[in-house]
N, C-alpha and C. Protein backbone atom coordinates (compact mmCIF):
# COMPACT_ATOMS: atom_id res chain seq x y z
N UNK A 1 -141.26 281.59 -119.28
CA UNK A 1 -140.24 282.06 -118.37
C UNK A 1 -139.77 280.95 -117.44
N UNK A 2 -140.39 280.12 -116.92
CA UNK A 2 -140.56 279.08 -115.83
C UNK A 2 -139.47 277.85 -116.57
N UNK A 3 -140.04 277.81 -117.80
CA UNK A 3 -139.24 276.74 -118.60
C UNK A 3 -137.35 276.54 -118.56
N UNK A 4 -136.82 278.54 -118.78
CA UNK A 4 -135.74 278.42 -119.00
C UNK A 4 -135.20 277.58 -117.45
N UNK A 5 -135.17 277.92 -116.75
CA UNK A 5 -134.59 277.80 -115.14
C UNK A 5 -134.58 275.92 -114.83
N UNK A 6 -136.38 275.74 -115.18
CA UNK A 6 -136.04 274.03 -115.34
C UNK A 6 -135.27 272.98 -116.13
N UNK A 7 -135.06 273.53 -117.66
CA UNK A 7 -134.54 273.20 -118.60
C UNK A 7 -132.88 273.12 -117.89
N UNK A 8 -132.50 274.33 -117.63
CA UNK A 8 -130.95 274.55 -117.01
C UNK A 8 -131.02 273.45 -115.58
N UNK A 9 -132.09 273.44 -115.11
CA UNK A 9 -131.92 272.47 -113.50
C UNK A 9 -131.81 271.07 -114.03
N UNK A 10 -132.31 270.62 -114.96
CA UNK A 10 -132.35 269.19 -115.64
C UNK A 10 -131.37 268.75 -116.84
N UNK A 11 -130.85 269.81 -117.41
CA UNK A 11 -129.24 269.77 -117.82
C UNK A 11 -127.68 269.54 -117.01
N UNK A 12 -128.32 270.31 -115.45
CA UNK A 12 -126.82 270.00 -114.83
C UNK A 12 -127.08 269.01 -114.33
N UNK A 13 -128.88 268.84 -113.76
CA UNK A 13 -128.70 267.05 -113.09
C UNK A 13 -128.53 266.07 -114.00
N UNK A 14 -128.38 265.91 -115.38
CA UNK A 14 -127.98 265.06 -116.21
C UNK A 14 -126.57 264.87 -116.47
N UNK A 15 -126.10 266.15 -116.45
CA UNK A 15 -124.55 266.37 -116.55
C UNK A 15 -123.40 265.00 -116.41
N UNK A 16 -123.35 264.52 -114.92
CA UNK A 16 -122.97 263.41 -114.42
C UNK A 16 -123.12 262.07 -115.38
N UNK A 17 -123.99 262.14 -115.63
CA UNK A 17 -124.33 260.63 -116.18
C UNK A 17 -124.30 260.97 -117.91
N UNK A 18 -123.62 261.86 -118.37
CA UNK A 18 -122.67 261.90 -119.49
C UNK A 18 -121.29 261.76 -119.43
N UNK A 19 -120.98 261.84 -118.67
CA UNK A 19 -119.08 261.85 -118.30
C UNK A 19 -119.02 260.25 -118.28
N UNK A 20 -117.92 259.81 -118.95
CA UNK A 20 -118.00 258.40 -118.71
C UNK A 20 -116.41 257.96 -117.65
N UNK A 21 -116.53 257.01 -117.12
CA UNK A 21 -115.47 257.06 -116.20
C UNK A 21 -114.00 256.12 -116.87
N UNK A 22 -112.83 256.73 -116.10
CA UNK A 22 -112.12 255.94 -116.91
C UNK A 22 -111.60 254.69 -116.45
N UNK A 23 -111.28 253.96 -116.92
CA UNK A 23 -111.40 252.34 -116.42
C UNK A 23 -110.49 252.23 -115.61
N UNK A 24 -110.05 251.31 -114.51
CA UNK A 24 -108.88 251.12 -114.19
C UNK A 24 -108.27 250.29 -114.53
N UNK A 25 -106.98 250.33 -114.14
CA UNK A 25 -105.96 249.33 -114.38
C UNK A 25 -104.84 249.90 -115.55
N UNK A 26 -103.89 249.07 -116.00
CA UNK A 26 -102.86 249.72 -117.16
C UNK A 26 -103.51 250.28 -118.41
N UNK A 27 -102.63 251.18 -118.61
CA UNK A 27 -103.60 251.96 -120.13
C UNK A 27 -102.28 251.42 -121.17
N UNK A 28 -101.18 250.95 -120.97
CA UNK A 28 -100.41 250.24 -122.01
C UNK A 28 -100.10 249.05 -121.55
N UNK A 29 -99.39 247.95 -122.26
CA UNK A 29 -98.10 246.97 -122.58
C UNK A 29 -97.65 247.01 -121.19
N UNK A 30 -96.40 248.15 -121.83
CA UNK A 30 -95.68 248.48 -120.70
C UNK A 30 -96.08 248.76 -119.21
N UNK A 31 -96.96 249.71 -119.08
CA UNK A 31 -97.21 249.87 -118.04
C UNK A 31 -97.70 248.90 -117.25
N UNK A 32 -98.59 247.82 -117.81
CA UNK A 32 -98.60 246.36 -116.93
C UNK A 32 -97.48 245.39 -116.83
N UNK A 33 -96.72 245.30 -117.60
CA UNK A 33 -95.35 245.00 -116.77
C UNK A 33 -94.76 245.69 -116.26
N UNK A 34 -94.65 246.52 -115.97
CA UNK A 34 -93.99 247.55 -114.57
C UNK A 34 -95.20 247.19 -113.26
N UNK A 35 -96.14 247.56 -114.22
CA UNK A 35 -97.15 247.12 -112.57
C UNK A 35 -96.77 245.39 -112.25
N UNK A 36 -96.54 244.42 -112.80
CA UNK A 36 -96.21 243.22 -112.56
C UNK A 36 -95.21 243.23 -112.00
N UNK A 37 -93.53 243.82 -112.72
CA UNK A 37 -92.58 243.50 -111.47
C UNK A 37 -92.65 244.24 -110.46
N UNK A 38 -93.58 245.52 -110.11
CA UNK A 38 -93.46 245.93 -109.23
C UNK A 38 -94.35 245.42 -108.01
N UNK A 39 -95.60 244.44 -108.04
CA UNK A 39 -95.91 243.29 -107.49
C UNK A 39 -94.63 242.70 -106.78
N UNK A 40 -93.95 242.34 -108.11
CA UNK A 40 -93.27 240.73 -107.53
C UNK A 40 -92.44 241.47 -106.52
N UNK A 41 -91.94 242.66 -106.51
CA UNK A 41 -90.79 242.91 -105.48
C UNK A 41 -91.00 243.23 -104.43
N UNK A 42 -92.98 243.78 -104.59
CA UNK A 42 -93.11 244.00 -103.11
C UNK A 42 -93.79 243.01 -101.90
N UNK A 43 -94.17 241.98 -102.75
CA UNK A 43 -94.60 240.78 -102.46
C UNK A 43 -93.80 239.73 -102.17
N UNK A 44 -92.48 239.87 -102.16
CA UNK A 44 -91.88 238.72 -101.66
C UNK A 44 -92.08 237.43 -102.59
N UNK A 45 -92.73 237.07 -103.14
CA UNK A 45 -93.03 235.80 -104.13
C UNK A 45 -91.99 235.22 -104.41
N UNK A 46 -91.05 236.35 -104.96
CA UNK A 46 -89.76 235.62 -106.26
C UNK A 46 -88.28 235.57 -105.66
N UNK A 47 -88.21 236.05 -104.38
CA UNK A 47 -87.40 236.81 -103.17
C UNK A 47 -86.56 235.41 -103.49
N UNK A 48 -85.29 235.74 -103.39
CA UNK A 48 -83.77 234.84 -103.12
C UNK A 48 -84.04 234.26 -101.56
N UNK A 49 -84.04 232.82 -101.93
CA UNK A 49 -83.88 231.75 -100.70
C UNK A 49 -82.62 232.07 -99.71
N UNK A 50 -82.00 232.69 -100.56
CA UNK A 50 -80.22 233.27 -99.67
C UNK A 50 -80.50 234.39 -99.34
N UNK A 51 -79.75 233.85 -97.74
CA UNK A 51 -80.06 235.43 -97.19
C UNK A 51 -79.19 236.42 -98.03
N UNK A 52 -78.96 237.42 -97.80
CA UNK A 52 -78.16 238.59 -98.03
C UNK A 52 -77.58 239.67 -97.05
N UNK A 53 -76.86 239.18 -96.33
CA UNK A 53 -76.55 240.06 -94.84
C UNK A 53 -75.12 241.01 -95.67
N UNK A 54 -74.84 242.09 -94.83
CA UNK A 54 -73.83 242.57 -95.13
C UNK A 54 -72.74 242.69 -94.06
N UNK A 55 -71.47 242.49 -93.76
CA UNK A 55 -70.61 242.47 -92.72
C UNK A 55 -70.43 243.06 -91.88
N UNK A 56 -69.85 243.53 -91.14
CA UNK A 56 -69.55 244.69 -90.46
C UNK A 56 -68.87 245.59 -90.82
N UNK A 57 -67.79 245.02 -91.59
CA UNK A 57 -66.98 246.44 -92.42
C UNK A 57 -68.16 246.73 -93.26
N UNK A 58 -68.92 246.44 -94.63
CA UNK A 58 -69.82 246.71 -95.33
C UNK A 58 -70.96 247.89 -94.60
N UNK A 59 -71.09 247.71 -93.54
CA UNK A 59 -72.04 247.97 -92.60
C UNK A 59 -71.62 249.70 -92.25
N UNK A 60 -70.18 249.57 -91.78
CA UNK A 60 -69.26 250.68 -91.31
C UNK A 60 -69.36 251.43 -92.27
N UNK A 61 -68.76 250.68 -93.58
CA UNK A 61 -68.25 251.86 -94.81
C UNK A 61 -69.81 252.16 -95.58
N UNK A 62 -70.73 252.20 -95.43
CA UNK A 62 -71.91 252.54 -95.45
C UNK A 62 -72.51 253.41 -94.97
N UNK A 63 -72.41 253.44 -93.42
CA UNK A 63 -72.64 254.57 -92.49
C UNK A 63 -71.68 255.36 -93.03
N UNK A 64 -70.07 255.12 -93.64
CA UNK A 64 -69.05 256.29 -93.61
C UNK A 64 -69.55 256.98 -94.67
N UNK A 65 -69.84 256.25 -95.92
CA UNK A 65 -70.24 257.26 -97.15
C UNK A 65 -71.41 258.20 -96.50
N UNK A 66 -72.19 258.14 -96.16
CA UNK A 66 -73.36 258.37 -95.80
C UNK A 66 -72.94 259.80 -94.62
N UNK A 67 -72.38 258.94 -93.46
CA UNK A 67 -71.54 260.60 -93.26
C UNK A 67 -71.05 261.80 -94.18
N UNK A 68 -70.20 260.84 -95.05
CA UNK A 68 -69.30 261.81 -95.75
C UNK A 68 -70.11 263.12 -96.45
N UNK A 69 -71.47 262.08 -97.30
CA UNK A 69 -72.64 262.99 -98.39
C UNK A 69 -72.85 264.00 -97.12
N UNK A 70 -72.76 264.25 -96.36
CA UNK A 70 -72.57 265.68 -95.67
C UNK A 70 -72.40 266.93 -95.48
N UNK A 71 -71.04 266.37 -96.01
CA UNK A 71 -70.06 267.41 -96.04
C UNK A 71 -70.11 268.54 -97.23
N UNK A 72 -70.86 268.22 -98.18
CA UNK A 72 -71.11 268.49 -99.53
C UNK A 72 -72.31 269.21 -99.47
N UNK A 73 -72.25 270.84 -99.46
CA UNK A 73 -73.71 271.49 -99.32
C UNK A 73 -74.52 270.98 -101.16
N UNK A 74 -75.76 270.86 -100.54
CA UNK A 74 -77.09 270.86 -101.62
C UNK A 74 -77.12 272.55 -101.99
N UNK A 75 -77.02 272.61 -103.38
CA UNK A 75 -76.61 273.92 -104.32
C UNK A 75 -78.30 274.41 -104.11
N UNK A 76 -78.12 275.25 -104.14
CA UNK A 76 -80.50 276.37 -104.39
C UNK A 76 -80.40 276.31 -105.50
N UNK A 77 -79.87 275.98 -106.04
CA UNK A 77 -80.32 275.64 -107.68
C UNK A 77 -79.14 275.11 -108.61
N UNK A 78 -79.73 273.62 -109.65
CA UNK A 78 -78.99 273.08 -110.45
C UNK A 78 -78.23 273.80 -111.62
N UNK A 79 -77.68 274.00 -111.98
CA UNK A 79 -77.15 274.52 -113.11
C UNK A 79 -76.69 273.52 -114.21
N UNK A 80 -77.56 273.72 -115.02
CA UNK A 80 -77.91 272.70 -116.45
C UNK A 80 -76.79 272.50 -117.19
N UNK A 81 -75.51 273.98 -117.46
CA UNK A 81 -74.89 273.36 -118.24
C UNK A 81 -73.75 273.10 -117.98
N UNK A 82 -73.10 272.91 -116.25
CA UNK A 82 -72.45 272.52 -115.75
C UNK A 82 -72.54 270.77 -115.88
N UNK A 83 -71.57 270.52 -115.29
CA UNK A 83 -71.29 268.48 -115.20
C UNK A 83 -70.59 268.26 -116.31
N UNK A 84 -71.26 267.05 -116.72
CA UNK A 84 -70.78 265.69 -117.73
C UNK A 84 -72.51 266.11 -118.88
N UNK A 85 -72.56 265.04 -119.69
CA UNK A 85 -73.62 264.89 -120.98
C UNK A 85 -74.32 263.77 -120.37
N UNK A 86 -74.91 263.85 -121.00
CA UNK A 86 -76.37 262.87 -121.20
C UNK A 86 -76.10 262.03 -122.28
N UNK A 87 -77.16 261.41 -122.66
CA UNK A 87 -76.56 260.39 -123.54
C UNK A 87 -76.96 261.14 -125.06
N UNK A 88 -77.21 262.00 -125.55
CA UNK A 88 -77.37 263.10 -126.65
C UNK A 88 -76.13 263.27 -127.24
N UNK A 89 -76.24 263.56 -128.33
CA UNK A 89 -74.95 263.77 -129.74
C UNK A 89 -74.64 265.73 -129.20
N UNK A 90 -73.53 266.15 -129.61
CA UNK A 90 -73.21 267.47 -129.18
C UNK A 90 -73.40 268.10 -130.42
């Protein structure tokens, strides 16, 4: 009788140290070059020696779009077969 209860206590404390863990880092190709340029862009490394300022009109008509997306209520829900296509054959 004593046996079943220990048997079950020394199965779940083993439990753990069957699961094996999964490695880190990229699991494809791809996905380590995405993790690479996404390094370089946040790291500054590869960054343009030229500045990049934008003007004051640039600056203005920026804030204006940005107003404008305003004016335009956000719908409670998308409707799929409204718009334009995707890049799919009809």
């Amino acid at each position: 009788m004593m046996k079943v209860p220990c048997l079950t206590c020394l199965a779940i404390l083993a439990l753990p140290m069957s699961v094996m863990a999964i490695e880190p880092g990229p699991s494809s190709a791809q996905q380590a070059a995405t993790e690479n340029w996404l390094t370089l862009q946040s790291s500054g490394r590869v960054a343009s020696t030229t500045p990049q300022k934008a003007s004051a009109a640039e600056r203005d008509q920026a804030a204006q779009r940005l107003l404008e997306s305003y004016k335009h209520p956000i719908p409670e829900y998308f409707d799929q077969k409204a718009g334009g296509q995707t890049g799919g054959k009809n």
